[in-house]
N, C-alpha and C. Protein backbone atom coordinates (compact mmCIF):
# COMPACT_ATOMS: atom_id res chain seq x y z
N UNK A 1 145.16 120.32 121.47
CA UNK A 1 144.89 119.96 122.85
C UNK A 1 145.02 121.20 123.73
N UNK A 2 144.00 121.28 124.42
CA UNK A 2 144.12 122.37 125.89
C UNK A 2 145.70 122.69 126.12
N UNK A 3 146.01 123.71 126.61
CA UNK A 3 147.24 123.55 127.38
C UNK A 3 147.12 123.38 128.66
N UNK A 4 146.60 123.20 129.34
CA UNK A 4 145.94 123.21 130.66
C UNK A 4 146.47 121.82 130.92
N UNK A 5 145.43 121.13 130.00
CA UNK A 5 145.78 119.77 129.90
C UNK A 5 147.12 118.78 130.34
N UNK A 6 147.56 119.63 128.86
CA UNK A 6 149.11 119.47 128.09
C UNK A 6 150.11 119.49 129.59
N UNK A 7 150.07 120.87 130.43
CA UNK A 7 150.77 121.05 131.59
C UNK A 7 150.67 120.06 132.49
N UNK A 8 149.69 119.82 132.82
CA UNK A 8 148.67 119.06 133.99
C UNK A 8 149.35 117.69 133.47
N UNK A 9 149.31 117.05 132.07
CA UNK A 9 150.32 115.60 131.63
C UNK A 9 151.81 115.51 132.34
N UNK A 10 152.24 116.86 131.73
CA UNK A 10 153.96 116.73 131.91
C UNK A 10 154.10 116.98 133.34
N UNK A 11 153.59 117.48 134.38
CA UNK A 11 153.67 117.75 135.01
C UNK A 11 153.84 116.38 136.05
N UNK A 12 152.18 116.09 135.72
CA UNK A 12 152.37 114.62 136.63
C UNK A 12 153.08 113.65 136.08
N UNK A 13 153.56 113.34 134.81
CA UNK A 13 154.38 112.46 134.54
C UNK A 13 155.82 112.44 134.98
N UNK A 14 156.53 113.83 135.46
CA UNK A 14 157.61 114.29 135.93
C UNK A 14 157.41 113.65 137.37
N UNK A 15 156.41 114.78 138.38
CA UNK A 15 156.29 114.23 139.40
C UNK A 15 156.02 112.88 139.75
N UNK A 16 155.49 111.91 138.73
CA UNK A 16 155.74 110.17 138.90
C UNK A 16 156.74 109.65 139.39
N UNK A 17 157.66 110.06 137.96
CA UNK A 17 158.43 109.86 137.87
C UNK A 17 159.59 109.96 139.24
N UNK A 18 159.69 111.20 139.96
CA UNK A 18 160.35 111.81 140.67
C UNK A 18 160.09 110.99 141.95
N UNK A 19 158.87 110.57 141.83
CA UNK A 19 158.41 109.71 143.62
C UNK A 19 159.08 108.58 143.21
N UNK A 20 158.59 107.63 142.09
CA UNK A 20 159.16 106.27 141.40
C UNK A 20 160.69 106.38 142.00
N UNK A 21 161.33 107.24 141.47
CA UNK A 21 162.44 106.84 141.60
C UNK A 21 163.47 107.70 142.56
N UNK A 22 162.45 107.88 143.90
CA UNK A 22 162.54 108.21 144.72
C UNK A 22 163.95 109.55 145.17
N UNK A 23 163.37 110.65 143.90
CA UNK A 23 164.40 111.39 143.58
C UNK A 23 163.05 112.92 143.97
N UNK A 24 162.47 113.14 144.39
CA UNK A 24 161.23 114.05 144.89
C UNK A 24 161.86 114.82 145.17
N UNK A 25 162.77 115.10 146.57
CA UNK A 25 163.20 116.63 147.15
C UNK A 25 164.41 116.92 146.00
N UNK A 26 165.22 116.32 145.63
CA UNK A 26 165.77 117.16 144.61
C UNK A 26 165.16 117.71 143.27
N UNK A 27 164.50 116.88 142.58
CA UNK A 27 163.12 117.72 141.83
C UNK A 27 163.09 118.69 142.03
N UNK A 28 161.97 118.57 143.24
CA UNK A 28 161.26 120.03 143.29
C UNK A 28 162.67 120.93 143.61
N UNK A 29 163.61 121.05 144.42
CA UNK A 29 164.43 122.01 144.08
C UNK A 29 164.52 122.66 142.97
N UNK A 30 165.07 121.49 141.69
CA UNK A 30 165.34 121.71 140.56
C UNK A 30 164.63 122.72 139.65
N UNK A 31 163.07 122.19 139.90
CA UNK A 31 162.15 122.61 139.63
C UNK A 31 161.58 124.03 139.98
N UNK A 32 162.18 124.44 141.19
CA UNK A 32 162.02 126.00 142.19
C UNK A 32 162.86 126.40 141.66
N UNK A 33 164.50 125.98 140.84
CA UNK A 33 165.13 127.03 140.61
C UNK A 33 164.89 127.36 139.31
N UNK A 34 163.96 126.23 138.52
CA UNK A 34 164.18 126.74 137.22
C UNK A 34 162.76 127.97 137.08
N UNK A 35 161.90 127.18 138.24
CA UNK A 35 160.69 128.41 138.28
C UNK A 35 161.08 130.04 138.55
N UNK A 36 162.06 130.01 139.27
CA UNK A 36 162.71 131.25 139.64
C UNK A 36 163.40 131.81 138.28
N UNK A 37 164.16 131.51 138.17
CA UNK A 37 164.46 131.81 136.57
C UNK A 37 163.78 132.21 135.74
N UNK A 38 162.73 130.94 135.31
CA UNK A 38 161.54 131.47 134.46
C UNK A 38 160.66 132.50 134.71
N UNK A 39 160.75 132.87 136.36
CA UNK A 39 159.64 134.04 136.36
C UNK A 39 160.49 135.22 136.60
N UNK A 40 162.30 135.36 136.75
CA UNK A 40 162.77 136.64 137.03
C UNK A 40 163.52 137.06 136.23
N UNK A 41 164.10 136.37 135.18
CA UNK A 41 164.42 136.64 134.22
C UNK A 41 164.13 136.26 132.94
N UNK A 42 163.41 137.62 132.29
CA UNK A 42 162.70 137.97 130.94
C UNK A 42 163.76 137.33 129.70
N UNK A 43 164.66 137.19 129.70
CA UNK A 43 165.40 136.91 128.64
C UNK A 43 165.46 135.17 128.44
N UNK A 44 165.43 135.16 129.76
CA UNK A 44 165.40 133.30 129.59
C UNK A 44 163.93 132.75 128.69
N UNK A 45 162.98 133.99 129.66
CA UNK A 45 161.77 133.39 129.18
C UNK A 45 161.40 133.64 127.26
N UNK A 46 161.67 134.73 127.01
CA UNK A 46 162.06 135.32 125.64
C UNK A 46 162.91 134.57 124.76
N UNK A 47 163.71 133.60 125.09
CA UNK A 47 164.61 132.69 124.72
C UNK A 47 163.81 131.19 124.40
N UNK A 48 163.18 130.91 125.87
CA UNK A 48 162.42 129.39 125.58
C UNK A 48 161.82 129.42 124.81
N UNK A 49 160.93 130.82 124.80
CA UNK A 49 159.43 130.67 123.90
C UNK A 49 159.71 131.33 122.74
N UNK A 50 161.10 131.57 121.77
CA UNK A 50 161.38 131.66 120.94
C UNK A 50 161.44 131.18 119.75
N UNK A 51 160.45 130.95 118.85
CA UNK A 51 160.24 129.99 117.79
C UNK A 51 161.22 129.70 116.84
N UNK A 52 161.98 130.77 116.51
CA UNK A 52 163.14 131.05 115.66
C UNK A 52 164.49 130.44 116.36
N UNK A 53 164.76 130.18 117.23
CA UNK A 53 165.95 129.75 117.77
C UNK A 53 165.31 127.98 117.84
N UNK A 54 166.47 127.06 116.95
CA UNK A 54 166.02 125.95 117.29
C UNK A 54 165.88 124.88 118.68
N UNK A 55 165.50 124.10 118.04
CA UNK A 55 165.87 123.04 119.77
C UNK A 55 167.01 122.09 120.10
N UNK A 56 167.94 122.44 119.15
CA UNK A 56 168.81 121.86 119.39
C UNK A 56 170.04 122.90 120.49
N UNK A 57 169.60 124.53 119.54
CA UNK A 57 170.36 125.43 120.71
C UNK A 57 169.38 125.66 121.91
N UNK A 58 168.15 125.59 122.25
CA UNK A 58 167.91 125.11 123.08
C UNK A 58 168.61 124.46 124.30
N UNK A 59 168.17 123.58 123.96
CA UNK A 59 169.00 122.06 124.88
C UNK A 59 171.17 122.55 124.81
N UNK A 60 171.09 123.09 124.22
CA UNK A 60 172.69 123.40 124.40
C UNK A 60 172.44 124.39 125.40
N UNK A 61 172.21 125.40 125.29
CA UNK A 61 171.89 126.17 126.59
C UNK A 61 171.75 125.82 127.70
N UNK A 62 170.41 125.32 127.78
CA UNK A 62 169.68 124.81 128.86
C UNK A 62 171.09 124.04 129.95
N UNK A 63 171.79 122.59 128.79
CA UNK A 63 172.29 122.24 129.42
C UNK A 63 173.91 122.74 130.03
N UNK A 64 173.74 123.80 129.57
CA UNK A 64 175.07 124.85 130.11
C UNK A 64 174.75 125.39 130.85
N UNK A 65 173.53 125.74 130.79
CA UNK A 65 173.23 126.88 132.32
C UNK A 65 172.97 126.42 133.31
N UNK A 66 171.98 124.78 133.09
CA UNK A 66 171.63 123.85 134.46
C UNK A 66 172.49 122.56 134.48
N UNK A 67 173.59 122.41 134.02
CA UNK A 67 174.06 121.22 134.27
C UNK A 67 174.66 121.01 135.66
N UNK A 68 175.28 121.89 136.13
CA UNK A 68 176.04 122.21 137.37
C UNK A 68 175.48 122.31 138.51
N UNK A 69 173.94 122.97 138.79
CA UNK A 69 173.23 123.26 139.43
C UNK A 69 172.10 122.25 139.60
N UNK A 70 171.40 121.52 138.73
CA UNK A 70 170.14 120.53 138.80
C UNK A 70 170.67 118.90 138.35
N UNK A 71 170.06 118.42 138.86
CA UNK A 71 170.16 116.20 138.44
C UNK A 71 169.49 116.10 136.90
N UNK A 72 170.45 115.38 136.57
CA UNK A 72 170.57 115.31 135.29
C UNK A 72 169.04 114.63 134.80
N UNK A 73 168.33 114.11 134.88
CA UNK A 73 167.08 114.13 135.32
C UNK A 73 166.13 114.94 135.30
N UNK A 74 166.35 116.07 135.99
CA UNK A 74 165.65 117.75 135.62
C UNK A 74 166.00 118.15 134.81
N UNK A 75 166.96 117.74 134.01
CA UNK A 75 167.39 118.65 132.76
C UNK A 75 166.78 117.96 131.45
N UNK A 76 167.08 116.22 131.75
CA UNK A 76 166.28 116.14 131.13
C UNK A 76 164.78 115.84 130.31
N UNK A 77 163.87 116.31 131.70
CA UNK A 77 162.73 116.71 131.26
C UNK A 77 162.59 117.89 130.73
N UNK A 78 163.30 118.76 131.06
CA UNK A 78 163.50 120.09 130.61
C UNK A 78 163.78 119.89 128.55
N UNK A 79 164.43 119.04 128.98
CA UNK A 79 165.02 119.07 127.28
C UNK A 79 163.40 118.24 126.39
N UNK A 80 162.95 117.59 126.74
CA UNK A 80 161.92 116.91 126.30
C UNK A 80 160.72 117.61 126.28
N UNK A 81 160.75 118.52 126.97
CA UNK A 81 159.71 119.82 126.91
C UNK A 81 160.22 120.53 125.51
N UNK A 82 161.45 121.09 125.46
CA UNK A 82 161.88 121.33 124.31
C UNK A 82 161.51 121.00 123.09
N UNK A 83 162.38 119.52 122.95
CA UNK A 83 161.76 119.11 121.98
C UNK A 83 160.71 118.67 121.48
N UNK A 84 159.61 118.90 122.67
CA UNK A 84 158.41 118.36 122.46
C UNK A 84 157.59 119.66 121.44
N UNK A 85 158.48 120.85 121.60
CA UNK A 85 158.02 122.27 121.30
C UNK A 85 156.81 122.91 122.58
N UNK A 86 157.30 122.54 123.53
CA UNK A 86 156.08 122.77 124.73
C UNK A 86 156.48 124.10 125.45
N UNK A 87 157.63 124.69 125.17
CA UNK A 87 158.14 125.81 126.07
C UNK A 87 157.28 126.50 126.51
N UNK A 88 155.81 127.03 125.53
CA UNK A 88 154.99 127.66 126.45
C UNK A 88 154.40 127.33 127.24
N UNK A 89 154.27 125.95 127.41
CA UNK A 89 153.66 125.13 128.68
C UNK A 89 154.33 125.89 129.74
N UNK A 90 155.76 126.15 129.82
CA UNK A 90 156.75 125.88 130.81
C UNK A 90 156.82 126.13 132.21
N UNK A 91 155.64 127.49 132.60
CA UNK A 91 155.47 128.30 133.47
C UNK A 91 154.14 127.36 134.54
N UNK A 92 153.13 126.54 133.31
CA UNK A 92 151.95 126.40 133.89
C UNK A 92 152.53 124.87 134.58
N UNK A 93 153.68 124.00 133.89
CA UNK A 93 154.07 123.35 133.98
C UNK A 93 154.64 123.02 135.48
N UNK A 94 155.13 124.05 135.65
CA UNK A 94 156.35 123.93 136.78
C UNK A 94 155.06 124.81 138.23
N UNK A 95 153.88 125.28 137.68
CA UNK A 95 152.96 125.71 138.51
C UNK A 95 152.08 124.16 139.31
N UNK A 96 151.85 123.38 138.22
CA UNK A 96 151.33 122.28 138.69
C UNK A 96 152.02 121.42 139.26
N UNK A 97 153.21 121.20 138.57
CA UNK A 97 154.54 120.60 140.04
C UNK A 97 154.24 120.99 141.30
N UNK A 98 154.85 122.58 141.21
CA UNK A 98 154.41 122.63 142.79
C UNK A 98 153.64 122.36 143.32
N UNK A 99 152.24 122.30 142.99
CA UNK A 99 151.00 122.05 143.46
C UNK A 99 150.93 120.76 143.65
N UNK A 100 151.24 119.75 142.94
CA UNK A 100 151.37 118.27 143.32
C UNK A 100 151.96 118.40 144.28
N UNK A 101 152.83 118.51 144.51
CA UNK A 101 153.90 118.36 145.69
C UNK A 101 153.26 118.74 147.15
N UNK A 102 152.61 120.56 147.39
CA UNK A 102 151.96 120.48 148.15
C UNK A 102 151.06 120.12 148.58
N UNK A 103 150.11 118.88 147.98
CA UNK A 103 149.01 118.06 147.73
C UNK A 103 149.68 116.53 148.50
N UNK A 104 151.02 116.44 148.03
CA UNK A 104 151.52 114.98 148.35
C UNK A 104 151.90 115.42 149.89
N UNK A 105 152.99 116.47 149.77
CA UNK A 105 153.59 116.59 151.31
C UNK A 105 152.37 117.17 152.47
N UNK A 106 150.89 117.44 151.81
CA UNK A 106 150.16 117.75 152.90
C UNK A 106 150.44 118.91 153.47
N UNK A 107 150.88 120.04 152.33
CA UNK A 107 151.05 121.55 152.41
C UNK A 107 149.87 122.49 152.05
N UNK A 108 149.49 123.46 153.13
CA UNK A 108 148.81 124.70 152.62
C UNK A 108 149.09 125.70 152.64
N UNK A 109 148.71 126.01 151.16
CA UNK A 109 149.41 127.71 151.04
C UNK A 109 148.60 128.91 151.87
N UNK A 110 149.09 129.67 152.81
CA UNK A 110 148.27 130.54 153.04
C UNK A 110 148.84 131.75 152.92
N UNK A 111 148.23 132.87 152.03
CA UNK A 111 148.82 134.30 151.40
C UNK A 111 147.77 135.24 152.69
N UNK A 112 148.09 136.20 152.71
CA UNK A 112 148.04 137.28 153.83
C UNK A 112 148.36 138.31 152.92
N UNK A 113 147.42 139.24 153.04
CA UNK A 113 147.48 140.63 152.97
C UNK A 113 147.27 141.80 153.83
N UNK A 114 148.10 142.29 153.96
CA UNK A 114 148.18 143.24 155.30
C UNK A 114 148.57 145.03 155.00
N UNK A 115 147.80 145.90 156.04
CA UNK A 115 148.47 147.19 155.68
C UNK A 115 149.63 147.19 156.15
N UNK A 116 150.42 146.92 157.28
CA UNK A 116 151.78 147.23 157.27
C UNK A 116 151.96 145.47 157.71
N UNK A 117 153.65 145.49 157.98
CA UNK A 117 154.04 143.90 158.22
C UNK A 117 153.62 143.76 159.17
N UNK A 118 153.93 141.98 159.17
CA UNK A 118 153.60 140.97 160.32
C UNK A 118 154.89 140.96 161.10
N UNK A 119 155.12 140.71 162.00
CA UNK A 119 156.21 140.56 163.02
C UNK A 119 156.24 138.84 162.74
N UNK A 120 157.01 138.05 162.81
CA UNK A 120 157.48 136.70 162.60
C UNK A 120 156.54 135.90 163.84
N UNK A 121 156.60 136.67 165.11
CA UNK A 121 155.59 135.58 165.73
C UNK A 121 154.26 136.00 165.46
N UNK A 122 153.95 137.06 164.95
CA UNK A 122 152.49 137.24 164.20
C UNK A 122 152.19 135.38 163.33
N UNK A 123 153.40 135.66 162.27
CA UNK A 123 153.03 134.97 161.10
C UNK A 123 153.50 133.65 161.67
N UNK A 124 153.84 133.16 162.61
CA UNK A 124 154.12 132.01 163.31
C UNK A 124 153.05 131.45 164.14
N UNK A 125 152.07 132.53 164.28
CA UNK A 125 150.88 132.43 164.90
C UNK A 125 149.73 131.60 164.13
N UNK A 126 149.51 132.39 162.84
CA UNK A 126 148.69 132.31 161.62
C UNK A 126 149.05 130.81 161.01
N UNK A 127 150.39 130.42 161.29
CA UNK A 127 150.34 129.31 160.48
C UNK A 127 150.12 128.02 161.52
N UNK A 128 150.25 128.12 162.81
CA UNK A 128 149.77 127.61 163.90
C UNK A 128 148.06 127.33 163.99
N UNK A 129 147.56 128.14 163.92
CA UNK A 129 146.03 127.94 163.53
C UNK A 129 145.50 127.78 162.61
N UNK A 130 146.33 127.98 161.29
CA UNK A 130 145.71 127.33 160.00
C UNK A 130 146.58 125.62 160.26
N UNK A 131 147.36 125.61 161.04
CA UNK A 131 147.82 124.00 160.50
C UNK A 131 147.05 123.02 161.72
N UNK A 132 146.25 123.67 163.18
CA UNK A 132 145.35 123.19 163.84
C UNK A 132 144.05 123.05 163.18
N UNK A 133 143.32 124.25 162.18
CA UNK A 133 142.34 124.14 161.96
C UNK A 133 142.02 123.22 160.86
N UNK A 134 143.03 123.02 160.18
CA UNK A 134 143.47 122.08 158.51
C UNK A 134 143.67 120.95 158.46
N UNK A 135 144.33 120.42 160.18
CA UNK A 135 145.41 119.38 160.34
C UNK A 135 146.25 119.29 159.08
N UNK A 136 147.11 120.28 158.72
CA UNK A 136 148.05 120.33 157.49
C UNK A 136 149.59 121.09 157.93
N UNK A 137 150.53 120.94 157.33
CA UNK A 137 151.28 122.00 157.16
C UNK A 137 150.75 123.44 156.70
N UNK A 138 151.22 124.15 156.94
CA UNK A 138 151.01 125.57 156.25
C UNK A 138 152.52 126.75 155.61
N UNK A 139 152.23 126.65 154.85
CA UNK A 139 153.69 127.85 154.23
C UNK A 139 152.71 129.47 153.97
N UNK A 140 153.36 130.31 154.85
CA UNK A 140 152.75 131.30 154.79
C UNK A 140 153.35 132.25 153.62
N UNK A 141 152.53 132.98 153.42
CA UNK A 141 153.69 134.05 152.47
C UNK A 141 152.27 135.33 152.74
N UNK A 142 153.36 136.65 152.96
CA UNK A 142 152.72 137.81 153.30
C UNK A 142 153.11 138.72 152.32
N UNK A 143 151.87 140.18 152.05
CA UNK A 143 152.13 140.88 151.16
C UNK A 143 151.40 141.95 151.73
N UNK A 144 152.11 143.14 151.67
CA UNK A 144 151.84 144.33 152.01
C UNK A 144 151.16 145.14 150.87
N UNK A 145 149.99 145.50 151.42
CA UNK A 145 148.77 146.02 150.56
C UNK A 145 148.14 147.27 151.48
N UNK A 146 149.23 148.50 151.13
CA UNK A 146 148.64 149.97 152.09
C UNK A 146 147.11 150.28 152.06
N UNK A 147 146.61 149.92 150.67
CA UNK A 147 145.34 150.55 150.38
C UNK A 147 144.02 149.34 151.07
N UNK A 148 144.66 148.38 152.01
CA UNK A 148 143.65 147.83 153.32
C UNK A 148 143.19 148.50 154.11
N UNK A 149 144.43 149.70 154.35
CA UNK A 149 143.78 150.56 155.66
C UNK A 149 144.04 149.88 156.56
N UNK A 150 143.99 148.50 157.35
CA UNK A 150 143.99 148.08 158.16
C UNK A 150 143.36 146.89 157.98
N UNK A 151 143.69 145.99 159.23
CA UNK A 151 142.88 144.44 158.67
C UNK A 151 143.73 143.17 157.86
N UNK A 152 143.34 142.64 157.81
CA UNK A 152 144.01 141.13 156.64
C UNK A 152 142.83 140.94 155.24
N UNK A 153 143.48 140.44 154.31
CA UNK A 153 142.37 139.54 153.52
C UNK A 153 143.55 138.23 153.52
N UNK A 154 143.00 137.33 153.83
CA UNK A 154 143.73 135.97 154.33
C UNK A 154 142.88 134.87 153.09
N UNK A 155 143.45 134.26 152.62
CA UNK A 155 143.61 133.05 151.66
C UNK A 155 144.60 131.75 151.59
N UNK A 156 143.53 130.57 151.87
CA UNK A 156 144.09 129.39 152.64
C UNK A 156 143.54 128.81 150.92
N UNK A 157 144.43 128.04 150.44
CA UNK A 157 143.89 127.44 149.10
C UNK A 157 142.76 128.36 148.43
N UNK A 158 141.78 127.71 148.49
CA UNK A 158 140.68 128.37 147.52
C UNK A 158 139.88 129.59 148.24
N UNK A 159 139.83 129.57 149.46
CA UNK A 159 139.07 130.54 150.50
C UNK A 159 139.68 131.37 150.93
N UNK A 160 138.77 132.52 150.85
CA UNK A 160 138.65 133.82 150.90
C UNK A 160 138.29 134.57 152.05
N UNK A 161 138.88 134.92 153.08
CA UNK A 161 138.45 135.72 154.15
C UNK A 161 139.24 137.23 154.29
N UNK A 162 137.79 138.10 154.37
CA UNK A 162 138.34 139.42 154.02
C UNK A 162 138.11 140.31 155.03
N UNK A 163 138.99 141.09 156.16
CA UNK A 163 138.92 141.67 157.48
C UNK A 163 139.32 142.75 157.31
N UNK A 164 139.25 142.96 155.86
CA UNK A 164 140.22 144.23 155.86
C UNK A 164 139.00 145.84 155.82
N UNK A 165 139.69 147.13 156.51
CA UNK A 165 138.53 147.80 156.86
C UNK A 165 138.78 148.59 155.55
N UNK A 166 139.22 148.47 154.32
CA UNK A 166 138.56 149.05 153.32
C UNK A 166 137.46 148.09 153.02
N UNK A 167 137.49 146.66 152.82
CA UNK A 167 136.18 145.97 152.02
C UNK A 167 134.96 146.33 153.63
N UNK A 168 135.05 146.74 154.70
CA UNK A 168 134.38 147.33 155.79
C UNK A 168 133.86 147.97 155.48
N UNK A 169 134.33 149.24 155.28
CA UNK A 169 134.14 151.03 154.77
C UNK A 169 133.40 150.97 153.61
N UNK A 170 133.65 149.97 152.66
CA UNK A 170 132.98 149.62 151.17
C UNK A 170 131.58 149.22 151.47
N UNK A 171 131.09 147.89 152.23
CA UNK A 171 130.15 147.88 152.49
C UNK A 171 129.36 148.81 153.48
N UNK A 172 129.89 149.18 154.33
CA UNK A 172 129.12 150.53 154.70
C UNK A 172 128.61 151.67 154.00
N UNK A 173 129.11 151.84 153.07
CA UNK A 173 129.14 152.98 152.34
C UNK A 173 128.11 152.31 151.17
N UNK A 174 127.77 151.14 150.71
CA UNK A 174 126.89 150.39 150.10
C UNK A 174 125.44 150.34 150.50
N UNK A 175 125.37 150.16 151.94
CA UNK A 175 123.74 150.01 152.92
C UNK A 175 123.83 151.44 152.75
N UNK A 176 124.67 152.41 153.27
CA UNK A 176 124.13 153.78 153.10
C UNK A 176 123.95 154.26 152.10
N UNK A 177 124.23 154.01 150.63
CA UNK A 177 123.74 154.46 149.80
C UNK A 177 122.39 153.59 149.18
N UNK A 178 122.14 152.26 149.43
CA UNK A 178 121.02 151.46 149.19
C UNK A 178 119.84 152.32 149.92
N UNK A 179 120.14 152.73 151.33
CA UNK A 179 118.98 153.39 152.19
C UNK A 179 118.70 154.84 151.67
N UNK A 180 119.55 155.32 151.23
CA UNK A 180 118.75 156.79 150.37
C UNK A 180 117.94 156.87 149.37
């Protein structure tokens, strides 16, 4: 089976689950810290997707490192991923969570790329007119990209708007070389 798939199952069967039994904002916590984990430390991830280490030390781990911190609940879907042998799901897994979630709570992601930073009422601005133009929430997140030169390339979900005066300078430099 796809893993695509495979993720896209566990994923929404978690998040069902999580509305059902009206346990959602602690989830997704659960779920943000274990994503954090999984994407900042290499050893955890080197560990899950370890074929040679069984699933029984697995789940002993797991539940030593998150028992204290996540609802017993998150752990154990976590463990059922395990033993399902799905660990490599784990990343795409906890990608489509979030994405449900900002789908349910009526969240849009909007990423910003900029040559130097935004000042807070800049980016208080941006999410003001993406959540007028969307009628949505908006969670901004900004990233500093020197080689813009100047300008934004701004991305609201799937769309692409690019102001930045290198992709400017690029197409200029395109008609002038088409016209020679």
């Amino acid at each position: 089976m796809n893993q695509s798939k495979i993720s896209v199952r566990y994923a929404k069967a978690f998040f069902e689950f999580a509305v059902e039994k009206n346990i959602l904002d602690s989830a997704i916590a659960d779920m943000q810290l274990l994503d954090s984990v999984n994407s900042t430390i290499q050893e955890f991830r080197e560990f899950m997707q370890n074929p040679l280490v069984v699933p029984s030390d697995k789940k002993k781990i797991v539940s030593e490192l998150f028992s204290s911190r996540m609802a017993k609940e998150s752990i154990d879907f976590l463990t059922l991923i395990i033993e399902n042998k799905r660990e490599n799901c784990l990343q795409a897994i906890l990608l489509n969570i979030a994405d449900m979630y900002k789908k349910y709570a009526g969240i849009t992601s909007v990423q910003i790329s900029v040559a130097n930073a935004m000042s807070s009422t800049q980016k208080q601005e941006l999410a003001s007119i993406v959540e007028k133009t969307y009628n949505t929430k908006a969670f901004v997140t900004e990233t500093i990209d020197s080689s813009l030169l100047g300008g934004f390339v701004l991305l609201i979900d799937d769309k692409l708007f690019d102001a930045s005066i290198k992709t400017k300078l690029s197409n200029i430099k395109k008609e002038l070389l088409a016209k020679s």
